[in-house]
PDB file of N, CA and C in Angstrom:
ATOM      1  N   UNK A   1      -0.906   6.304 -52.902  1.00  0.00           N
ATOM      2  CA  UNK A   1      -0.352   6.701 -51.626  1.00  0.00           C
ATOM      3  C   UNK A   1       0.954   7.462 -51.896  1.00  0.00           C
ATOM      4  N   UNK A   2       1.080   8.577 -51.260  1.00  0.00           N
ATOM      5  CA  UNK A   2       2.451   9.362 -52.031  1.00  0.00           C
ATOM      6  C   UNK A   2       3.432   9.251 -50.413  1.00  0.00           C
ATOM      7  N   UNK A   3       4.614   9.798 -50.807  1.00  0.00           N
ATOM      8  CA  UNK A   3       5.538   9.816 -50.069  1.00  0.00           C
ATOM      9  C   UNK A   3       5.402  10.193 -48.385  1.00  0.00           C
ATOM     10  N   UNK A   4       4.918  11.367 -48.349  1.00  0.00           N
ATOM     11  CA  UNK A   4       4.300  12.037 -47.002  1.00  0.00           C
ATOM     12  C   UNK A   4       3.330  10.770 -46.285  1.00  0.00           C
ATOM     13  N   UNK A   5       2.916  10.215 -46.902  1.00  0.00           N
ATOM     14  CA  UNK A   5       1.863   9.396 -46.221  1.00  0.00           C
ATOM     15  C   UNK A   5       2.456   8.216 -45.750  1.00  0.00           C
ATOM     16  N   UNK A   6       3.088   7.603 -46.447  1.00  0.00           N
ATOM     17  CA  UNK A   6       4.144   6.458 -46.088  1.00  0.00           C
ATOM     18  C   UNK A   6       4.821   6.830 -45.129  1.00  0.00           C
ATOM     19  N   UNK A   7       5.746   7.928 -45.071  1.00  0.00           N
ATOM     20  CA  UNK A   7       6.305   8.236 -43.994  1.00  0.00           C
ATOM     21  C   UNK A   7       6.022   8.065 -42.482  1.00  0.00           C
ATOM     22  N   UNK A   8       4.537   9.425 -42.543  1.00  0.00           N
ATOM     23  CA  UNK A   8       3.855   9.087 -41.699  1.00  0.00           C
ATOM     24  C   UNK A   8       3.434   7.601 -41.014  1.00  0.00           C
ATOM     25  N   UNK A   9       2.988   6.657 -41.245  1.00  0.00           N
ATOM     26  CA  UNK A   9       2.369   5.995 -40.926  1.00  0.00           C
ATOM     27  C   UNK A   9       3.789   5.025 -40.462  1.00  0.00           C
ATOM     28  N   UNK A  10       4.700   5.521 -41.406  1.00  0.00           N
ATOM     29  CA  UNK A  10       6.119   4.466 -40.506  1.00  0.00           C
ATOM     30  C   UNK A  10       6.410   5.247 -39.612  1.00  0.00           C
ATOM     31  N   UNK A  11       6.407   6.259 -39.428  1.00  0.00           N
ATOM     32  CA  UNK A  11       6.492   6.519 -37.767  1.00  0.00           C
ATOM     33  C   UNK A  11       5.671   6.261 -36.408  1.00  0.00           C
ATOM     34  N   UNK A  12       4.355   6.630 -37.233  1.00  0.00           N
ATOM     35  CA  UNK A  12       3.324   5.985 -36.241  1.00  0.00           C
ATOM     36  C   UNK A  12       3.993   4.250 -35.975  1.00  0.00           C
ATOM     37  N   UNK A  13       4.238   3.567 -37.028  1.00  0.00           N
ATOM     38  CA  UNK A  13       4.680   2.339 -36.430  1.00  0.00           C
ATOM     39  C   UNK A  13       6.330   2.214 -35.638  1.00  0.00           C
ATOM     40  N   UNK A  14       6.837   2.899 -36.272  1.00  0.00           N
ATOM     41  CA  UNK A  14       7.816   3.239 -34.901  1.00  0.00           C
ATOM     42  C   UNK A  14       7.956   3.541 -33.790  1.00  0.00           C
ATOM     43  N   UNK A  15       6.670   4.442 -33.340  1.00  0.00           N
ATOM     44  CA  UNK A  15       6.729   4.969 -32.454  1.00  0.00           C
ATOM     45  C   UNK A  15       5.838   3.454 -31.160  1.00  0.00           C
ATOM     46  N   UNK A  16       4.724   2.713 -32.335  1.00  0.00           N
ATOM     47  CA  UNK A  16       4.333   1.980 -31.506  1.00  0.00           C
ATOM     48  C   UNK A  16       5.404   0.631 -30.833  1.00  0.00           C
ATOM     49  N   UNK A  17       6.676   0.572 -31.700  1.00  0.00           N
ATOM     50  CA  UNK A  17       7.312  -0.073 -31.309  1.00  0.00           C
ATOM     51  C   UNK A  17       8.170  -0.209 -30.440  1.00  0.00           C
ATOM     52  N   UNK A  18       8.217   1.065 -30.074  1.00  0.00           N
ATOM     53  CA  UNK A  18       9.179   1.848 -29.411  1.00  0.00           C
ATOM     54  C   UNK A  18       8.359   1.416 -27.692  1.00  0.00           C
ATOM     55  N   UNK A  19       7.077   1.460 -28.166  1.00  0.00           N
ATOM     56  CA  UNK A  19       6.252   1.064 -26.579  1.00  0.00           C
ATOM     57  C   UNK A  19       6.382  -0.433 -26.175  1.00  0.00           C
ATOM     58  N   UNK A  20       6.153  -0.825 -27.797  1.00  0.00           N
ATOM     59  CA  UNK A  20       6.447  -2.460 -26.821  1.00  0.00           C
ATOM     60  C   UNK A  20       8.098  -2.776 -26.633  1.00  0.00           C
ATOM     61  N   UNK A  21       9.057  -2.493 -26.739  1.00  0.00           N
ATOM     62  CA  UNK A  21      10.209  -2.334 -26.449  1.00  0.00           C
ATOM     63  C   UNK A  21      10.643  -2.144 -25.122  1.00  0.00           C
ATOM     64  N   UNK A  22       9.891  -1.266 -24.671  1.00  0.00           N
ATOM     65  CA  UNK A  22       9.710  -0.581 -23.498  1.00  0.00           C
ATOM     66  C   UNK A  22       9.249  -1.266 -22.666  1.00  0.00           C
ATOM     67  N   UNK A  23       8.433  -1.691 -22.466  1.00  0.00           N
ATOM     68  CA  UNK A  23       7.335  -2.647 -21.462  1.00  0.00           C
ATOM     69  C   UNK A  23       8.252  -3.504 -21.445  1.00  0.00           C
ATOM     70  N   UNK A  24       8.735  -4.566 -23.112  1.00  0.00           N
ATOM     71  CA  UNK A  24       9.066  -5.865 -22.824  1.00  0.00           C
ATOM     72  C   UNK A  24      10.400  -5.507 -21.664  1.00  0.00           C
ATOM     73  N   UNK A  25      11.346  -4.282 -22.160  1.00  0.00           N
ATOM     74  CA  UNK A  25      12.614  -3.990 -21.399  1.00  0.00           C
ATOM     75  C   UNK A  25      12.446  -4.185 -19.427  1.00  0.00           C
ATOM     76  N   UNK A  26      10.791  -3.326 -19.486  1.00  0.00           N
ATOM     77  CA  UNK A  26      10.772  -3.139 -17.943  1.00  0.00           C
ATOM     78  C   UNK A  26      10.048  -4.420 -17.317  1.00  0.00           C
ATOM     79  N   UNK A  27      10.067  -5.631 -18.096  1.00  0.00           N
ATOM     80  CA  UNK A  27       9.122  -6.654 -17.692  1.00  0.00           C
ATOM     81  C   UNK A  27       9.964  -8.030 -17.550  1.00  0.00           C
ATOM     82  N   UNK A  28      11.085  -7.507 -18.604  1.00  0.00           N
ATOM     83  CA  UNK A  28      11.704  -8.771 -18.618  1.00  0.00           C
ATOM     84  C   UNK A  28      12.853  -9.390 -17.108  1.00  0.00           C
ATOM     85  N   UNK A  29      12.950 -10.327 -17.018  1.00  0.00           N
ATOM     86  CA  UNK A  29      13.826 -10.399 -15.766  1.00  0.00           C
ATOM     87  C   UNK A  29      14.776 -11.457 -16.214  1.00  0.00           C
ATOM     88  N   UNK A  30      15.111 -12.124 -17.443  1.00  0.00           N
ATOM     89  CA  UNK A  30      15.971 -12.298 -17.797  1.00  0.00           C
ATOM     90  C   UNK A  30      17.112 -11.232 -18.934  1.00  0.00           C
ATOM     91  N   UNK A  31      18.197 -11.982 -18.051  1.00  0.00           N
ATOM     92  CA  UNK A  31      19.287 -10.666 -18.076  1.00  0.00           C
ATOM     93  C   UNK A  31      19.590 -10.584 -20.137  1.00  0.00           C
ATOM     94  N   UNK A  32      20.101 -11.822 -20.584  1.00  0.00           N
ATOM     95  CA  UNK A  32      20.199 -11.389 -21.827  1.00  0.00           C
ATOM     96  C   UNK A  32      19.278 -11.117 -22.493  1.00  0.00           C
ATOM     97  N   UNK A  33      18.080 -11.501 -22.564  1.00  0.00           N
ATOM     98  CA  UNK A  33      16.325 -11.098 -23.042  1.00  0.00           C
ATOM     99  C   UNK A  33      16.020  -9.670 -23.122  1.00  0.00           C
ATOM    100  N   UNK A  34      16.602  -9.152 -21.546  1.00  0.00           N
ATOM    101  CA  UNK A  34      16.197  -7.326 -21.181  1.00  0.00           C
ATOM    102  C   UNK A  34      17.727  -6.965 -21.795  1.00  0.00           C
ATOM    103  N   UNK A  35      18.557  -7.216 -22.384  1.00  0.00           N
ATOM    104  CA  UNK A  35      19.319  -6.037 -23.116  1.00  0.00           C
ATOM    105  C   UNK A  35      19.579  -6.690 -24.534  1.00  0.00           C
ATOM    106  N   UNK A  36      18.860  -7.729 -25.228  1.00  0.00           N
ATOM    107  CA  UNK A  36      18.474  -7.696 -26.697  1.00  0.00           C
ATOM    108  C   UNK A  36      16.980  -6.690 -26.875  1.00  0.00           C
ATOM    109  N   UNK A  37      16.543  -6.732 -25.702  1.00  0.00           N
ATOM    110  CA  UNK A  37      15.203  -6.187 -26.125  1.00  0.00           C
ATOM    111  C   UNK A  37      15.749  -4.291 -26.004  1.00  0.00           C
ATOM    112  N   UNK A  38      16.835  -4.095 -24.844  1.00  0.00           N
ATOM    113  CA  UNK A  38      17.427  -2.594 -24.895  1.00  0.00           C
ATOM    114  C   UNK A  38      17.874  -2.610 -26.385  1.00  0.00           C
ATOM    115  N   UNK A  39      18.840  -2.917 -26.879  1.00  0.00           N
ATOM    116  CA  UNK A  39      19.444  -2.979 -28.231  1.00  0.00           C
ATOM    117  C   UNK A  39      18.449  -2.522 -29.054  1.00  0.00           C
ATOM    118  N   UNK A  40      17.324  -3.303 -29.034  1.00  0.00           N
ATOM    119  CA  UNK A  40      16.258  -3.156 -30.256  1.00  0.00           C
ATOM    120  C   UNK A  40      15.275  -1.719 -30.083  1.00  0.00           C
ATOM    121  N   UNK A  41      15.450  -1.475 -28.784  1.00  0.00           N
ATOM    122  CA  UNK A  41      14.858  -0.306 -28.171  1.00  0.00           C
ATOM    123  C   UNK A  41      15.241   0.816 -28.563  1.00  0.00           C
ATOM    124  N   UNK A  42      16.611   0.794 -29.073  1.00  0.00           N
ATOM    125  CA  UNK A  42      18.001   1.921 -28.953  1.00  0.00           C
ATOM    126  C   UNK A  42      17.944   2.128 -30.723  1.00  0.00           C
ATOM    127  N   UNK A  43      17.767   0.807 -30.966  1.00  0.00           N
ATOM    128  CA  UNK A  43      18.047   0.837 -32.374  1.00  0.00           C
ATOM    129  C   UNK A  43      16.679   1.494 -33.316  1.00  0.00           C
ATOM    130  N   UNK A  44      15.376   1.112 -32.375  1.00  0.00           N
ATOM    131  CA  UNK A  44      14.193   1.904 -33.144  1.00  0.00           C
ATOM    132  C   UNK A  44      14.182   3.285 -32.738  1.00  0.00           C
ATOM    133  N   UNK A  45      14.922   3.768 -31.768  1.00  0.00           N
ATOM    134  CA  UNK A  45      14.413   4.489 -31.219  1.00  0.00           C
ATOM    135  C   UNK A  45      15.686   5.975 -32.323  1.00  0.00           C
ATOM    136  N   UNK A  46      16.755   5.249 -32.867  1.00  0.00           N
ATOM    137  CA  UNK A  46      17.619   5.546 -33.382  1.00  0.00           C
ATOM    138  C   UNK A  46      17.025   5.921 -34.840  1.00  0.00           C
ATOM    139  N   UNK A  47      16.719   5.118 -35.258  1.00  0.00           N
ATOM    140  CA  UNK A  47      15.551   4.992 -36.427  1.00  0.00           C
ATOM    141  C   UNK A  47      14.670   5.888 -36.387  1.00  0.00           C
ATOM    142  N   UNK A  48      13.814   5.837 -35.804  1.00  0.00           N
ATOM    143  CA  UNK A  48      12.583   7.164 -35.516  1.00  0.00           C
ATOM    144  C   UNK A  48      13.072   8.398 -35.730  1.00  0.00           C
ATOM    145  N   UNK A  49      14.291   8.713 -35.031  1.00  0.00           N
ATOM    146  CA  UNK A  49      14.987  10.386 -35.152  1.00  0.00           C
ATOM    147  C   UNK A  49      15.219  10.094 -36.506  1.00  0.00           C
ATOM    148  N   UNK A  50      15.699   9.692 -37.266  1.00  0.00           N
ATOM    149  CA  UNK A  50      15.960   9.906 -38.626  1.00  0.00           C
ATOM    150  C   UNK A  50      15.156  10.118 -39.711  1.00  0.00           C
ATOM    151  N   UNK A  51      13.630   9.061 -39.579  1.00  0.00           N
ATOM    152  CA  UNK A  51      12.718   9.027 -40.298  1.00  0.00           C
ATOM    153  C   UNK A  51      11.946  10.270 -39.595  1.00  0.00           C
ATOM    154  N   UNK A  52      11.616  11.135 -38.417  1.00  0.00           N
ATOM    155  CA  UNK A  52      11.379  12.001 -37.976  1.00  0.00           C
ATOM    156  C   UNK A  52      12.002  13.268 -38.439  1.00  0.00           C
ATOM    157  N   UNK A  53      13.798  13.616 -38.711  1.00  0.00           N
ATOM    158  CA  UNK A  53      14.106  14.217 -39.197  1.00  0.00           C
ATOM    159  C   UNK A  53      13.959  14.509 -41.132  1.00  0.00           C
ATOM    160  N   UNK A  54      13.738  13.312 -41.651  1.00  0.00           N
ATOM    161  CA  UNK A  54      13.863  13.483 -42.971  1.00  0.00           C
ATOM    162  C   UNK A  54      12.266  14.287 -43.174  1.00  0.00           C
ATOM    163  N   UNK A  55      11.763  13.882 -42.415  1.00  0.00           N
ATOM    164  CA  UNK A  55      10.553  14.395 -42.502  1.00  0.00           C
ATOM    165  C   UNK A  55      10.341  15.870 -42.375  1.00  0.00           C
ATOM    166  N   UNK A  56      10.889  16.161 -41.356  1.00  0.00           N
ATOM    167  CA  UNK A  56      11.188  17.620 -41.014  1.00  0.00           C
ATOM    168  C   UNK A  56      12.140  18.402 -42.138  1.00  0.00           C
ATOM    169  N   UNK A  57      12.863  17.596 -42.802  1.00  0.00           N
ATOM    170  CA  UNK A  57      13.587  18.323 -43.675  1.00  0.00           C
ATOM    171  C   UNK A  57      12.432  18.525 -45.004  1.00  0.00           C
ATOM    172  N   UNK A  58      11.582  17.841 -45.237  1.00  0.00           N
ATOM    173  CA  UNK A  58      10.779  17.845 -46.194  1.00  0.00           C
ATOM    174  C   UNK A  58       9.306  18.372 -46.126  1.00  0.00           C
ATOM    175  N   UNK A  59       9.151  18.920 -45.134  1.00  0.00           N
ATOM    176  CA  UNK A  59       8.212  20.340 -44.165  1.00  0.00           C
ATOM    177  C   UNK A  59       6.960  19.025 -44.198  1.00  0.00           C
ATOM    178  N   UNK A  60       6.971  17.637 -44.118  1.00  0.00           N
ATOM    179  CA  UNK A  60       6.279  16.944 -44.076  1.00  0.00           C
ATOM    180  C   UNK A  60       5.547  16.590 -42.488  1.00  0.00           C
ATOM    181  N   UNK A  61       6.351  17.131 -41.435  1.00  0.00           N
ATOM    182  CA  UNK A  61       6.224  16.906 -40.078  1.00  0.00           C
ATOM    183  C   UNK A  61       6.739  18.775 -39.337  1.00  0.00           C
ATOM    184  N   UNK A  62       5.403  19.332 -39.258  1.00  0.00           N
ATOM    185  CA  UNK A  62       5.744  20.331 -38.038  1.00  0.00           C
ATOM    186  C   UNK A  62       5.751  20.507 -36.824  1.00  0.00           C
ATOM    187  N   UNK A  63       6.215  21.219 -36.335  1.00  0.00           N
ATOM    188  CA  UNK A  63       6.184  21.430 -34.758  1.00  0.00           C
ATOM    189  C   UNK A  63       5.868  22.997 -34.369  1.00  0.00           C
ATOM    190  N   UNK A  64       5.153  22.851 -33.586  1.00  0.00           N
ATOM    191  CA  UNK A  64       4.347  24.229 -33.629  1.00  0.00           C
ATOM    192  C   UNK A  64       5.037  24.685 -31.835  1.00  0.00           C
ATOM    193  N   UNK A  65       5.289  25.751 -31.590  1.00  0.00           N
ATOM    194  CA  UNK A  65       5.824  26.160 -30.213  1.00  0.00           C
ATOM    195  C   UNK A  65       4.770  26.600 -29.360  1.00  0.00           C
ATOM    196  N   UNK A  66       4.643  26.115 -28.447  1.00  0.00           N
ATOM    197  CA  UNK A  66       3.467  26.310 -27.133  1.00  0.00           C
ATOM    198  C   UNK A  66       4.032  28.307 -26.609  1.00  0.00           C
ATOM    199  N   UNK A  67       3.017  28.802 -26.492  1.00  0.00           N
ATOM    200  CA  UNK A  67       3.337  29.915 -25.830  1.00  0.00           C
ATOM    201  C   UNK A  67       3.354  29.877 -24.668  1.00  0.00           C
ATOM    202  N   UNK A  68       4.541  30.322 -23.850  1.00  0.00           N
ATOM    203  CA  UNK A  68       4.092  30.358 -22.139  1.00  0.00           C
ATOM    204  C   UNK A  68       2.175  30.455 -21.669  1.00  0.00           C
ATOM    205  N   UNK A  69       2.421  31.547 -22.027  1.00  0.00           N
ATOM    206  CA  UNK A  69       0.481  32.544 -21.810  1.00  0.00           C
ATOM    207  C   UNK A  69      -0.044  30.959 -21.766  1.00  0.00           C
ATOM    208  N   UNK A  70      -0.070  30.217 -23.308  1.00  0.00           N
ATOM    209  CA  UNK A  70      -0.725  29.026 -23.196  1.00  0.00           C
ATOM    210  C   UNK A  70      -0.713  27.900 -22.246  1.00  0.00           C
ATOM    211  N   UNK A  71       0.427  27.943 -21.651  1.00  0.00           N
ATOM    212  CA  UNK A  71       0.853  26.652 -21.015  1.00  0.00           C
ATOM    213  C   UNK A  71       0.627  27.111 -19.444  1.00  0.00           C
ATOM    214  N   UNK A  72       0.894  28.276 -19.029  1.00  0.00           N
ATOM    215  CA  UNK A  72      -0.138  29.095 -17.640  1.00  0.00           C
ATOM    216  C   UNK A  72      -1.344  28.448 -17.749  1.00  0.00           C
ATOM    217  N   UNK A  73      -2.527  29.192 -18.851  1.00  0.00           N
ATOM    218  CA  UNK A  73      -3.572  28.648 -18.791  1.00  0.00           C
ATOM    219  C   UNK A  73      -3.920  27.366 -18.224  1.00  0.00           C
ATOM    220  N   UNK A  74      -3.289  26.225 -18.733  1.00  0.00           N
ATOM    221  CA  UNK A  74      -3.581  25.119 -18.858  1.00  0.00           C
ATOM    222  C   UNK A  74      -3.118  24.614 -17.313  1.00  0.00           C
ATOM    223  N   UNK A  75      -1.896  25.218 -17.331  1.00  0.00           N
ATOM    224  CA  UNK A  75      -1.576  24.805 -15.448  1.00  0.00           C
ATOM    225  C   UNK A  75      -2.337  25.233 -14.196  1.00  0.00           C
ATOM    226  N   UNK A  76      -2.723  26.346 -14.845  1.00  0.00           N
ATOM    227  CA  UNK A  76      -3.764  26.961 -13.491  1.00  0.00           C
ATOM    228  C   UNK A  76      -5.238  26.408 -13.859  1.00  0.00           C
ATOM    229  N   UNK A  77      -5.615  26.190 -14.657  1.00  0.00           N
ATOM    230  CA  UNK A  77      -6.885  25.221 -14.977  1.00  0.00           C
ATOM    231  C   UNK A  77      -6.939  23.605 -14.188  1.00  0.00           C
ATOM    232  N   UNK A  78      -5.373  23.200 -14.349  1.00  0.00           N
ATOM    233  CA  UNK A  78      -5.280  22.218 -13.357  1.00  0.00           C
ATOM    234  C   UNK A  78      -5.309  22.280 -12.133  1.00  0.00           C
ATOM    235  N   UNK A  79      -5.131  23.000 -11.555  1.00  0.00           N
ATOM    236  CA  UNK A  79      -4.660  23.603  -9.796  1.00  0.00           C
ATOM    237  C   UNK A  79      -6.070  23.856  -9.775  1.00  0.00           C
ATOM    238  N   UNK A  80      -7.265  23.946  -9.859  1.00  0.00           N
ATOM    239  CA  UNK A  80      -8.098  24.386  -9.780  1.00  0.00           C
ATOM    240  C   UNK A  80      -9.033  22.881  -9.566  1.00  0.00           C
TER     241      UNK A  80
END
């Protein structure tokens, strides 16, 4: 398993953590519970940009730019 791949897959798990973070934040109704669970929210979510950026620095993660033309298409396909 080489470097790129590890990466990957810790973001995928970041990112899934980032959901249950989320839910637990909007579910919880105790007060110190919903801002240890913000903290941890803030803190993965802090995490992710970094392991997201190193990635990007290492052309391991691209981002490709939507063309307007493209994104018309797709809106007027909806309206329809």
């Amino acid at each position: 398993m080489n470097d790129q791949l590890l990466m990957s897959n810790y973001l995928l798990v970041l990112k899934s953590t980032v959901e249950v973070y989320v839910h637990g934040t909007l579910e919880s109704s105790n007060k110190d519970i919903k801002e240890l669970l913000k903290n941890g929210l803030d803190e993965t979510m802090n995490h992710q940009e970094r392991t997201y950026n190193e990635m990007v620095k290492n052309n391991w993660y691209t981002v490709n730019n939507i063309k307007t033309s493209d994104i018309s298409k797709v809106l007027n396909n909806l309206q329809k």
